[in-house]
Protein backbone atom coordinates (compact mmCIF):
# COMPACT_ATOMS: atom_id res chain seq x y z
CA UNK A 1 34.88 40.92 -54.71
CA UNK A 2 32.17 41.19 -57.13
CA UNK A 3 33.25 39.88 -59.82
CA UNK A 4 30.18 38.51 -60.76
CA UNK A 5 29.44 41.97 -62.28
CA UNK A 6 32.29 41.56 -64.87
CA UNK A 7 31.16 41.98 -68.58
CA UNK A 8 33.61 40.58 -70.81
CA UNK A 9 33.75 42.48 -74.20
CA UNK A 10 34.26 39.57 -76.48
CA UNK A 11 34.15 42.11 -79.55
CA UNK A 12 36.91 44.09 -78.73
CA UNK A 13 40.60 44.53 -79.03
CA UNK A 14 41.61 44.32 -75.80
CA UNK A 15 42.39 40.78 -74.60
CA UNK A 16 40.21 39.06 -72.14
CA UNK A 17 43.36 38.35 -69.39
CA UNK A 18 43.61 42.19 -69.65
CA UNK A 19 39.93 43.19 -69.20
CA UNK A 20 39.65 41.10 -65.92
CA UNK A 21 42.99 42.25 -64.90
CA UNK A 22 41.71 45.70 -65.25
CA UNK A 23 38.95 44.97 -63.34
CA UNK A 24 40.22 43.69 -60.23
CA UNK A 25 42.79 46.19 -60.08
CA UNK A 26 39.87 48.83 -59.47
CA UNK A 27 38.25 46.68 -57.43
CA UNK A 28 41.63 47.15 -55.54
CA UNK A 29 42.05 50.95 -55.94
CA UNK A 30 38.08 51.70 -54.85
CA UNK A 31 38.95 49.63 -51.81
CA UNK A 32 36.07 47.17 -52.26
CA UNK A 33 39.02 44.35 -51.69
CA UNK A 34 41.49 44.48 -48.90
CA UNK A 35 45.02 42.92 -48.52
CA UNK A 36 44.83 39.49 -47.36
CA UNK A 37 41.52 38.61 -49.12
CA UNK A 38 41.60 35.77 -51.23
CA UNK A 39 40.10 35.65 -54.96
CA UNK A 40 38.17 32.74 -56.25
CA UNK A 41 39.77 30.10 -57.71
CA UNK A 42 40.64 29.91 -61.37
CA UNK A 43 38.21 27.06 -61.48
CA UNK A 44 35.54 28.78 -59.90
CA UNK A 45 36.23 31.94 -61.87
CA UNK A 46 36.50 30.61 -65.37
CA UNK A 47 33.21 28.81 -64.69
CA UNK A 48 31.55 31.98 -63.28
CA UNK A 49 32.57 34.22 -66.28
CA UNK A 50 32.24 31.32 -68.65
CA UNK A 51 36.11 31.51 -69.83
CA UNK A 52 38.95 29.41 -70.16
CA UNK A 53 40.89 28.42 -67.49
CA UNK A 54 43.75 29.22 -69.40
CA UNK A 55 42.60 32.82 -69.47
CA UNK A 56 41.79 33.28 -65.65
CA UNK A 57 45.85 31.80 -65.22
CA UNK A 58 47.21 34.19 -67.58
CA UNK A 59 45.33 36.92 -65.79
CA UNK A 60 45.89 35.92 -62.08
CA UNK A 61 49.93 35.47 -62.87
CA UNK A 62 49.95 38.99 -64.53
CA UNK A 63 48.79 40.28 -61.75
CA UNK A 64 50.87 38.64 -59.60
CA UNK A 65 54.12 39.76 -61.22
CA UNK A 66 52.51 43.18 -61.24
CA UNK A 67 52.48 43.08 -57.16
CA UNK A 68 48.40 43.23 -56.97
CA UNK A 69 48.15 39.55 -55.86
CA UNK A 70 50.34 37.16 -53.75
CA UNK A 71 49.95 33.07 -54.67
CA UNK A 72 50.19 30.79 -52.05
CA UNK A 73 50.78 27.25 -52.81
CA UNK A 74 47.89 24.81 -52.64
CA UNK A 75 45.70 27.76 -51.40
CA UNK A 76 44.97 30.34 -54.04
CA UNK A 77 45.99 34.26 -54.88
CA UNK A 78 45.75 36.51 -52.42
CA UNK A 79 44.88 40.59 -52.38
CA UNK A 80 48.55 41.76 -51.69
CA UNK A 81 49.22 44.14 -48.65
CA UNK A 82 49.98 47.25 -51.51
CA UNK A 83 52.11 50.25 -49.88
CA UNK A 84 50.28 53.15 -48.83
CA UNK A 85 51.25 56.54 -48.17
CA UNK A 86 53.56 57.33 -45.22
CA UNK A 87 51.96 60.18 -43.97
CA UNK A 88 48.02 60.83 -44.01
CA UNK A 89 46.35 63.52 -43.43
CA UNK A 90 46.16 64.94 -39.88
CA UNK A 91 42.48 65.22 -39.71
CA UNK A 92 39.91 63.06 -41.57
CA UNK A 93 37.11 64.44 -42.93
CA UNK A 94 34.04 63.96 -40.85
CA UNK A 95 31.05 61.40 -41.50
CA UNK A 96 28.55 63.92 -39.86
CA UNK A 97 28.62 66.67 -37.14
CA UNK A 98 24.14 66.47 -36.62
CA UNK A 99 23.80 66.83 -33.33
CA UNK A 100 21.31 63.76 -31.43
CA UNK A 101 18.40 65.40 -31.32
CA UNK A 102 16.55 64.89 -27.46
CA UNK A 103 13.43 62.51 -28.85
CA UNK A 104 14.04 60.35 -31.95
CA UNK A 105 11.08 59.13 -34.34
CA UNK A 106 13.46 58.59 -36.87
CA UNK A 107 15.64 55.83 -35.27
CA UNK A 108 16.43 52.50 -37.03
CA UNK A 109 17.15 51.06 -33.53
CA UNK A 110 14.90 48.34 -30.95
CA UNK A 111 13.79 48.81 -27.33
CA UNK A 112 16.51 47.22 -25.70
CA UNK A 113 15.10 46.58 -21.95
CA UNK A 114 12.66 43.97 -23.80
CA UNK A 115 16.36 41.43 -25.14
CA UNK A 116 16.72 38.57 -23.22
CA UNK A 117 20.50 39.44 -23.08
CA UNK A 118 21.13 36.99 -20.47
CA UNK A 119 19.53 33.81 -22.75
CA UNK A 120 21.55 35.41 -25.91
CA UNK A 121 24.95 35.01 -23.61
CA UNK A 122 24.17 31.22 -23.04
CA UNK A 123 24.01 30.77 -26.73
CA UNK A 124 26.73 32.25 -27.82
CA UNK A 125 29.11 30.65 -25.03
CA UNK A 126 27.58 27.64 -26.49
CA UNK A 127 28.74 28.52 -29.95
CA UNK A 128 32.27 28.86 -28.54
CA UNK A 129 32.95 25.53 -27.78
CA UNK A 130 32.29 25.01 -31.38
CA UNK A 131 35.96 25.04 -32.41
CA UNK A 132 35.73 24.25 -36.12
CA UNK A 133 33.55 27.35 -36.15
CA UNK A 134 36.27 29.13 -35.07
CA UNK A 135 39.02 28.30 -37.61
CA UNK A 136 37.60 28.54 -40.84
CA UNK A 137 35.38 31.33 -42.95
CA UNK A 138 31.59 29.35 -42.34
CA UNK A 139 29.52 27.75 -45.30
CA UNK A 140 28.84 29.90 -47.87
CA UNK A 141 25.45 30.12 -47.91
CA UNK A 142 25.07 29.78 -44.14
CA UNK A 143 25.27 27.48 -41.26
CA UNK A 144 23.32 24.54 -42.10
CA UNK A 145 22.46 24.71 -38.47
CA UNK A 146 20.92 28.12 -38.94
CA UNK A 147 19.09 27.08 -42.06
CA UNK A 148 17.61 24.31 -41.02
CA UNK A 149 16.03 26.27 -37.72
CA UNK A 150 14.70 29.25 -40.16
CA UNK A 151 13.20 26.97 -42.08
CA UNK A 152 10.97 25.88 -39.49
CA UNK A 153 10.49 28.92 -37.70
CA UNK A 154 9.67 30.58 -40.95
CA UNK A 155 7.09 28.40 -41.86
CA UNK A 156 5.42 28.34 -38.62
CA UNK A 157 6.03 32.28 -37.80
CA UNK A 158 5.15 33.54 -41.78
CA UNK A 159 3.60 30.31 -43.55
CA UNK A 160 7.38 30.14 -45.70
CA UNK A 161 7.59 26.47 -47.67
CA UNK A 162 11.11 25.66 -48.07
CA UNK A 163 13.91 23.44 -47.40
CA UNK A 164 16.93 24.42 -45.87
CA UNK A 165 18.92 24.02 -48.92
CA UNK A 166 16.62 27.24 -50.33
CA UNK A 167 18.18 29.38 -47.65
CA UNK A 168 20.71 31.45 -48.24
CA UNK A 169 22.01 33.67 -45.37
CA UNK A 170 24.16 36.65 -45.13
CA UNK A 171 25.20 39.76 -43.06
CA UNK A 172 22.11 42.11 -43.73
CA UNK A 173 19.26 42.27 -46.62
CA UNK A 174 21.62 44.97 -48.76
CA UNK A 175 24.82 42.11 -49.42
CA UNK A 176 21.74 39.65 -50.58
CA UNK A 177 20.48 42.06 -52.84
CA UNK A 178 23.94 42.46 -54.58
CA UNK A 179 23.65 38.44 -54.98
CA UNK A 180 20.21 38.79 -56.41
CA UNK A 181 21.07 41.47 -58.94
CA UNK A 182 24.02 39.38 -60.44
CA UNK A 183 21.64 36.25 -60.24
CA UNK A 184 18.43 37.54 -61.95
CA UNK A 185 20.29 39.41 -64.66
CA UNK A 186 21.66 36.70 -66.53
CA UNK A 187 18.56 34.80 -65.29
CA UNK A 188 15.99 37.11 -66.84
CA UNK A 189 17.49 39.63 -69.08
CA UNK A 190 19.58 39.65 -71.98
CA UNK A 191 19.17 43.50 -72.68
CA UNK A 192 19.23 46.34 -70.16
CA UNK A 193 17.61 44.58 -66.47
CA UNK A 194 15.05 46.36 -64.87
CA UNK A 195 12.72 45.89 -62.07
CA UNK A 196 9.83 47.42 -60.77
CA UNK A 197 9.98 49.16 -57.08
CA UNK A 198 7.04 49.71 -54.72
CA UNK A 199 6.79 53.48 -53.79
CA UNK A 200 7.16 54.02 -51.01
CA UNK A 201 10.04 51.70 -50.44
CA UNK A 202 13.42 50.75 -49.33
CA UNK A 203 15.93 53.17 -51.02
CA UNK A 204 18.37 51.75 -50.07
CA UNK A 205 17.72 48.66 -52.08
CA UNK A 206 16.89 50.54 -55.05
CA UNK A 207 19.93 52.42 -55.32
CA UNK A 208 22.00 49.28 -54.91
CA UNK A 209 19.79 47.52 -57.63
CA UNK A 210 20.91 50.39 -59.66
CA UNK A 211 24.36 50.47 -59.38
CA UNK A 212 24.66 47.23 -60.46
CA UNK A 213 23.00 48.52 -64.03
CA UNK A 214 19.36 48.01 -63.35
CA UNK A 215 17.05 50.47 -64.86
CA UNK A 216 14.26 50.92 -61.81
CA UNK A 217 10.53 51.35 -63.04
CA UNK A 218 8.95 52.37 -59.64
CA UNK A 219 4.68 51.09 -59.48
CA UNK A 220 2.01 51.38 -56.96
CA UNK A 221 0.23 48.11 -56.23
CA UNK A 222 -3.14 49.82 -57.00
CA UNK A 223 -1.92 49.92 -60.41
CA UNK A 224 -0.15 46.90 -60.84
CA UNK A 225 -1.71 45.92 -64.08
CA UNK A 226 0.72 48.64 -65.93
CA UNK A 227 3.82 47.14 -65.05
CA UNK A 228 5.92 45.90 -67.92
CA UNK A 229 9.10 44.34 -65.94
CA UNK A 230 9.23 40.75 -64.62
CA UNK A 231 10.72 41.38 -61.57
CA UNK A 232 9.05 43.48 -58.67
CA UNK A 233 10.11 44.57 -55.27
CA UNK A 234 7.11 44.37 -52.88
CA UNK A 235 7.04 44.92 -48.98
CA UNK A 236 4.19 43.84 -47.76
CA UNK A 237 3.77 45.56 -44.45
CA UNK A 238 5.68 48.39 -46.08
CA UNK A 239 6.87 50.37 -42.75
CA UNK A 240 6.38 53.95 -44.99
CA UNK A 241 2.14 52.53 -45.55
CA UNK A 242 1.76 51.59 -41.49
CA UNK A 243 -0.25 48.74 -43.20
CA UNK A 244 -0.30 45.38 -45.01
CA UNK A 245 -1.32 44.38 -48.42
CA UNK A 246 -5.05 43.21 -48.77
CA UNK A 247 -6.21 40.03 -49.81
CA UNK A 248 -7.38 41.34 -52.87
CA UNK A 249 -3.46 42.54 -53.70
CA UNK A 250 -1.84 39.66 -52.56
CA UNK A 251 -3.73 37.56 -55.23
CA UNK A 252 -3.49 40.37 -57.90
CA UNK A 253 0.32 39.89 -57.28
CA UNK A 254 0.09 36.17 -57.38
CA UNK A 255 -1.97 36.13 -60.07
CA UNK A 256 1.11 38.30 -61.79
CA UNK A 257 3.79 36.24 -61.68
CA UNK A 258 2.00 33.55 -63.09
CA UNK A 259 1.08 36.19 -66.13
CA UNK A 260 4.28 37.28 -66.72
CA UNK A 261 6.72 34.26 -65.35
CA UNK A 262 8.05 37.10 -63.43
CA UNK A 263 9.01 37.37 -59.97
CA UNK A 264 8.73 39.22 -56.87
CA UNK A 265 11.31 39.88 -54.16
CA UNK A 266 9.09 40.08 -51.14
CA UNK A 267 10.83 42.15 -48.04
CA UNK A 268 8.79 40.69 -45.15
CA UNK A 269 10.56 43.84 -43.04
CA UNK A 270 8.73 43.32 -39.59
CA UNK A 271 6.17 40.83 -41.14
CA UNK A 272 5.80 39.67 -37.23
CA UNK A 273 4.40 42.85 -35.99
CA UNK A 274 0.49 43.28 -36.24
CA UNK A 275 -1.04 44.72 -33.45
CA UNK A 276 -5.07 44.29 -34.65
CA UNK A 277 -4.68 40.31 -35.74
CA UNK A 278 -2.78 37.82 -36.57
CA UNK A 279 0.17 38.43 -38.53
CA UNK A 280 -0.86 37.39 -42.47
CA UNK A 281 1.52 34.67 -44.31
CA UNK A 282 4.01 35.38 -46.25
CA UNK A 283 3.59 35.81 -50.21
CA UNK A 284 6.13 33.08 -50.72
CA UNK A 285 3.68 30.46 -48.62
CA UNK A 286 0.30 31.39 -50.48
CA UNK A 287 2.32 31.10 -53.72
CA UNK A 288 3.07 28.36 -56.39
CA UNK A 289 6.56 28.40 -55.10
CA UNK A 290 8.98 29.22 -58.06
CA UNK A 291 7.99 32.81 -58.49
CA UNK A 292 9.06 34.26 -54.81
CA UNK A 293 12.01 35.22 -53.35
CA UNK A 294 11.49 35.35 -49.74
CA UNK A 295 13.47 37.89 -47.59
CA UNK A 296 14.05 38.65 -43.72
CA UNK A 297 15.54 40.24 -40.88
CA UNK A 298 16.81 39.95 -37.49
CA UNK A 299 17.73 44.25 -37.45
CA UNK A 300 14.08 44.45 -35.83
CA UNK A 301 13.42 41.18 -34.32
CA UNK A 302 16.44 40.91 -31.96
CA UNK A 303 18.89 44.04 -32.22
CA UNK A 304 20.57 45.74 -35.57
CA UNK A 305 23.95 44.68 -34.53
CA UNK A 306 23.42 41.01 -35.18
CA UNK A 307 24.32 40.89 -38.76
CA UNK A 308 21.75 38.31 -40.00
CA UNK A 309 19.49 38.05 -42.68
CA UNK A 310 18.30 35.18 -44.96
CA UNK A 311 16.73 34.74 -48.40
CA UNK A 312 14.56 31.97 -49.67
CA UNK A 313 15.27 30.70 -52.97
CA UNK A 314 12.99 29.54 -55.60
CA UNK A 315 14.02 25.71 -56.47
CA UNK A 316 14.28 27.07 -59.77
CA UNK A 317 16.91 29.43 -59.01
CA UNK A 318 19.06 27.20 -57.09
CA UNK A 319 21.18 26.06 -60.04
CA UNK A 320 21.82 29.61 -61.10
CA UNK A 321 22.82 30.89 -57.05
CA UNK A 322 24.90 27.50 -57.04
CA UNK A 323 26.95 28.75 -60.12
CA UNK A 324 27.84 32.20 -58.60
CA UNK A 325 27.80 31.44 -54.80
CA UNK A 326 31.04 30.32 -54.89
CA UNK A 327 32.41 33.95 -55.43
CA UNK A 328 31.13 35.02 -52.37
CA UNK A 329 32.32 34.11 -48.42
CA UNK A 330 29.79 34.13 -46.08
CA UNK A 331 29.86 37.80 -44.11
CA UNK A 332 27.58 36.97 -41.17
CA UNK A 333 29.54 35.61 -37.84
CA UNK A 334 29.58 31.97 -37.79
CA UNK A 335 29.57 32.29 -34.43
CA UNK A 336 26.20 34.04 -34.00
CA UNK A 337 24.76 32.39 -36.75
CA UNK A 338 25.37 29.01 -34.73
CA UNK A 339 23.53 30.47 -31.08
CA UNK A 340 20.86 31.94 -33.36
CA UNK A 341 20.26 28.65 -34.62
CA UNK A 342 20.28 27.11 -30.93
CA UNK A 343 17.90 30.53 -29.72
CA UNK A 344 15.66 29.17 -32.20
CA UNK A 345 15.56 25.72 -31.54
CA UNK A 346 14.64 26.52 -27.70
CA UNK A 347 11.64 29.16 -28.42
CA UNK A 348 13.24 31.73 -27.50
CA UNK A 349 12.65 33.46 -30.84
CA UNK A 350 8.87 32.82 -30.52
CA UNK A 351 8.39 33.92 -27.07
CA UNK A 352 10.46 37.27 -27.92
CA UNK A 353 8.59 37.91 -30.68
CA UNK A 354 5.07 37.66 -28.80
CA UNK A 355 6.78 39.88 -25.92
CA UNK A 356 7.39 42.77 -28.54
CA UNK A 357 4.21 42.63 -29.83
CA UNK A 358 2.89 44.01 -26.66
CA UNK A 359 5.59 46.54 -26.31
CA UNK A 360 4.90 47.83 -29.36
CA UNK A 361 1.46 47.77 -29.41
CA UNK A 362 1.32 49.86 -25.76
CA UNK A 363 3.80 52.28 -27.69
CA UNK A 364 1.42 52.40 -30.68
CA UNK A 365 -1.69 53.01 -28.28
CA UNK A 366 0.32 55.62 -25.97
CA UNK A 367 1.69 57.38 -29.38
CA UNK A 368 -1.66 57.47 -30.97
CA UNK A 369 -3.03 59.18 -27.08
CA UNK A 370 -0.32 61.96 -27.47
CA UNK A 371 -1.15 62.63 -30.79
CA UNK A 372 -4.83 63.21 -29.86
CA UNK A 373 -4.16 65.13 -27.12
CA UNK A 374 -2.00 67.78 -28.34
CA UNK A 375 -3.05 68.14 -32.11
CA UNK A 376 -6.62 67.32 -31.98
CA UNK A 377 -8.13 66.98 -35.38
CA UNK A 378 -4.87 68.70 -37.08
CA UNK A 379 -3.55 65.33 -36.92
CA UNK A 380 -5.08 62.63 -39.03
CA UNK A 381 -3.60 58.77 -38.43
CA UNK A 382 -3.05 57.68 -41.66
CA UNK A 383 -1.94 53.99 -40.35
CA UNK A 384 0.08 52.29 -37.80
CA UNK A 385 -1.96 48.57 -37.82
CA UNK A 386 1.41 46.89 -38.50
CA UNK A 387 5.21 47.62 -38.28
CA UNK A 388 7.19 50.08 -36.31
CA UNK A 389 5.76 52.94 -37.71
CA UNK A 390 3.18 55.81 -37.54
CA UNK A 391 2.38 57.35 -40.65
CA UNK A 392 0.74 60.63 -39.92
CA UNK A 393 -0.90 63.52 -41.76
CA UNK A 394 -0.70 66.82 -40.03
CA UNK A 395 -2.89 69.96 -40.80
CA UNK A 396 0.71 72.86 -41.33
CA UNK A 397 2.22 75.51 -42.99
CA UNK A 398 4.82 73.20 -44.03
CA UNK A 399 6.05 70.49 -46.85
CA UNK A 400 7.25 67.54 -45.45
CA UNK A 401 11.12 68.36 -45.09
CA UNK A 402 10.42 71.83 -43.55
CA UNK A 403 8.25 70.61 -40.99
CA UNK A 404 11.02 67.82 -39.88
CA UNK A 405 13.52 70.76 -40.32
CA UNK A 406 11.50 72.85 -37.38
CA UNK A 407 11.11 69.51 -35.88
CA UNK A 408 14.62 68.96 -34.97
CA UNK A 409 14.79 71.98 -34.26
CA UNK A 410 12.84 71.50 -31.41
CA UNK A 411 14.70 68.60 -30.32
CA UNK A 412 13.18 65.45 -31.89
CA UNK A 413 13.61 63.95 -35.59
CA UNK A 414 11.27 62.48 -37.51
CA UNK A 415 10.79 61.24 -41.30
CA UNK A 416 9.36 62.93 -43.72
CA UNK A 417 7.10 60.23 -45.75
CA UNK A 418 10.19 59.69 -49.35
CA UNK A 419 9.57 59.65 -52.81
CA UNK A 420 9.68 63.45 -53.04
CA UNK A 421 6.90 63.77 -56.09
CA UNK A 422 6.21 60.06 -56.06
CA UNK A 423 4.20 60.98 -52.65
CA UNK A 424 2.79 64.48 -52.46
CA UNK A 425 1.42 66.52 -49.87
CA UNK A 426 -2.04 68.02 -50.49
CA UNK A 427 -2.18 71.55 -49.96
CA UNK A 428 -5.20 73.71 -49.87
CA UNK A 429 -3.91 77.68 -50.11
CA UNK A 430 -1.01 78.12 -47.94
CA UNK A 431 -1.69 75.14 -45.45
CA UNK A 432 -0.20 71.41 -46.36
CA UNK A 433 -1.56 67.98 -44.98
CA UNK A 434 1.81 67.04 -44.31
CA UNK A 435 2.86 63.42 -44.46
CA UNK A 436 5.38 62.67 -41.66
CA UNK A 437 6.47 58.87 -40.52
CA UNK A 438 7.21 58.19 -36.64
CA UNK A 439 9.24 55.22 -35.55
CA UNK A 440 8.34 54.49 -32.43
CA UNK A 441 10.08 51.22 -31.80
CA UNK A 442 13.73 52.92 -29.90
CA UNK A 443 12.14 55.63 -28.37
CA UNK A 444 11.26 54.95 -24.55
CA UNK A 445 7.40 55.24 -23.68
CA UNK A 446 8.09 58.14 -21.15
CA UNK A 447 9.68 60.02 -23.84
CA UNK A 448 6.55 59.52 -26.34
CA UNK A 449 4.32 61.93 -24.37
CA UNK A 450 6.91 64.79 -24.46
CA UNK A 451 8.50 64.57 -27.96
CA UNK A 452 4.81 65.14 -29.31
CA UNK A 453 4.16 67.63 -27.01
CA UNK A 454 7.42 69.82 -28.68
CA UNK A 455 5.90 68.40 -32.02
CA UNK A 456 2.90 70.16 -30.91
CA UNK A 457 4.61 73.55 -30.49
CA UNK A 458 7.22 73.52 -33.50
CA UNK A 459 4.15 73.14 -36.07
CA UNK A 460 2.40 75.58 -34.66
């Protein structure tokens, strides 16, 4: 439950019991709690929101005699199990009827024959035999277990300087970025939050960032100088450039927080992957270390399924995560976060990671042959030096959502380059230079050859 997003209205009529009462109840009615879920304490509740206890009691026992919540001696209120209708409809609306398309550039998925699925199994029969894992909801901000192996492998694998008590872990970037929007808030802002979002970026994380009330201010690290906010989202090998930030911009945006006492959330999405040298350190580890927020991801490294991602906490910001942590249960398995930790330990991790690398990079040379081959100079390689993407410009008829239209048309998806405006395609008379992104870390290298061969013949 976020309640961490709760704005009590100290100025008006309405009495604060009733306001948070109102609030969880539609919490309850959007479904964003379920029956059986249990509520923070009215300790940890009245020293979240800053009220009396007296007024988190008043509001938990209306609620109770109201039916919403169910109080279970010596442990807490509980979402109760509310009646729902007896009869539902026959046929639920459906998610999404696309058809998969034969070849997929567009996939958010790994090479799977490269997992050392065997190894993984070992670990997490090992984590079985933890019992107390077993029986209760995990630390809240992660297995220390887990934290302490990041830590290391972090700072060896990305040049990261933390502790493990920085660390904070949880079940995929997106539910850390809901922490990070209550946290910085109160942290930075006493007005109307906003932050400043590299374009081309995650929007995914933007729109969550603004549903929790920020106003976004969206920047180009060329023109950094202009930004007025003091909090920026930066990835620096953006997957939507194909490249990572120079020298010269890494120290611009160093040089930035120290300007503003600002900070940056750096995304290190596929950090690891550099095909031409060695992968550059992190922000966080050329920094002074109290203006970075470190984040990253397993989705890429090991397989999407495995709910696990971590963020690295400024020392600063401990006290303030400390004060609203307790609100939220850990969502990423105990379990897996405890053979993760072990997977680590052993190098398995490392030696993965190095395996990838050349899987990726043969994908990135036999993608780049393809592309040659069937397009000639129509096709210009815009950059693919890092990540799990391709960004292309091709020589069409075509903006870039037409051309994936007649794309998938021909049997294979790909991306056309977001930001609608924010990224334009040139156009000289009635021919584009069409920006398209191709992820080529799912697809199989004997499907690369013919999915840009039907590429080939739908942009005609």
């Amino acid at each position: 439950m976020l309640l961490t997003n709760f704005k009590p209205d100290r100025t008006g009529k309405k009495p604060l019991y009733l306001q948070i009462a109102d609030f969880i109840k539609e919490q309850i009615r959007l479904g964003l709690v379920t029956p059986g879920m249990r509520l923070p304490s009215v300790r940890d509740l009245s020293a979240a929101l800053h009220l009396s206890r007296t007024t988190t009691e008043t509001c938990y026992s209306r609620l109770t005699a109201e039916g919403y919540l169910v109080s279970k001696p010596q442990s807490g209120y509980f979402v109760a199990d509310l009646q729902v209708p007896k009869q539902l409809p026959r046929k639920l609306p459906s998610g999404s009827t696309r058809p998969a398309a034969r070849y997929d550039f567009a996939n958010n998925y790994v090479d799977g024959t490269a997992f050392p699925s065997i190894i993984w199994r070992r670990h997490i029969g090992q984590a079985l035999k933890e019992k107390a894992a077993l029986t209760g909801y995990g630390e809240p901000q992660g297995e220390p277990a887990l934290r302490e192996a990041l830590a290391d492998y972090s700072h060896r694998a990305r040049g990261v300087v933390c502790a493990a008590d920085q660390i904070v872990i949880s079940a995929g970037v997106q539910s850390l970025f809901v922490i990070l929007a209550a946290l910085l808030q109160d942290r930075l802002f006493h007005t109307a939050p906003q932050i400043a979002w590299e374009r081309p970026g995650f929007p995914q994380g933007e729109e969550i960032f603004r549903r929790q009330g920020w106003d976004i201010a969206r920047f180009d690290t060329e023109t950094l100088d202009t930004v007025q906010a003091r909090l920026l989202y930066v990835s620096p090998s953006n997957p939507y450039k194909g490249r990572s930030l120079t020298p010269d911009l890494r120290r611009r945006l160093l040089r930035w927080t120290l300007e503003r006492d600002g900070y940056i959330l750096e995304d290190d999405y596929n950090g690891e992957f550099r095909y031409f040298t060695t992968p550059v350190s992190s922000l966080q580890g050329m920094g002074d270390g109290e203006h970075i927020v470190y984040l990253g991801s397993f989705s890429r490294l090991l397989f999407p399924s495995l709910r696990i991602s971590y963020m690295v906490l400024p020392p600063g910001l401990l006290p303030d995560y400390r004060r609203i942590g307790r609100l939220y249960n850990q969502t990423s398995s105990t379990i897996e976060q405890l053979a993760l930790a072990s997977f680590i330990r052993e190098g398995n991790l490392r030696r993965h990671v190095k395996k990838l690398r050349r899987l990726y990079r043969r994908k990135a040379d036999l993608l780049q042959q393809a592309l040659a081959r069937h397009f000639g100079s129509r096709v210009q390689i815009l950059a693919y030096e890092s990540g799990l993407h391709m960004r292309i410009s091709v020589d069409s008829p075509w903006d870039p959502q037409e051309a994936a239209r007649r794309a998938e048309a021909a049997g294979v998806r790909v991306l056309p380059v977001p930001g609608g405006q924010d990224v334009p395609s040139s156009r000289s008379g009635n021919r584009f230079r069409t920006e398209i992104l191709l992820s080529f870390a799912g697809i199989s290298e004997t499907d690369i050859a013919p999915a840009v061969a039907r590429l080939a013949t739908a942009w005609k």
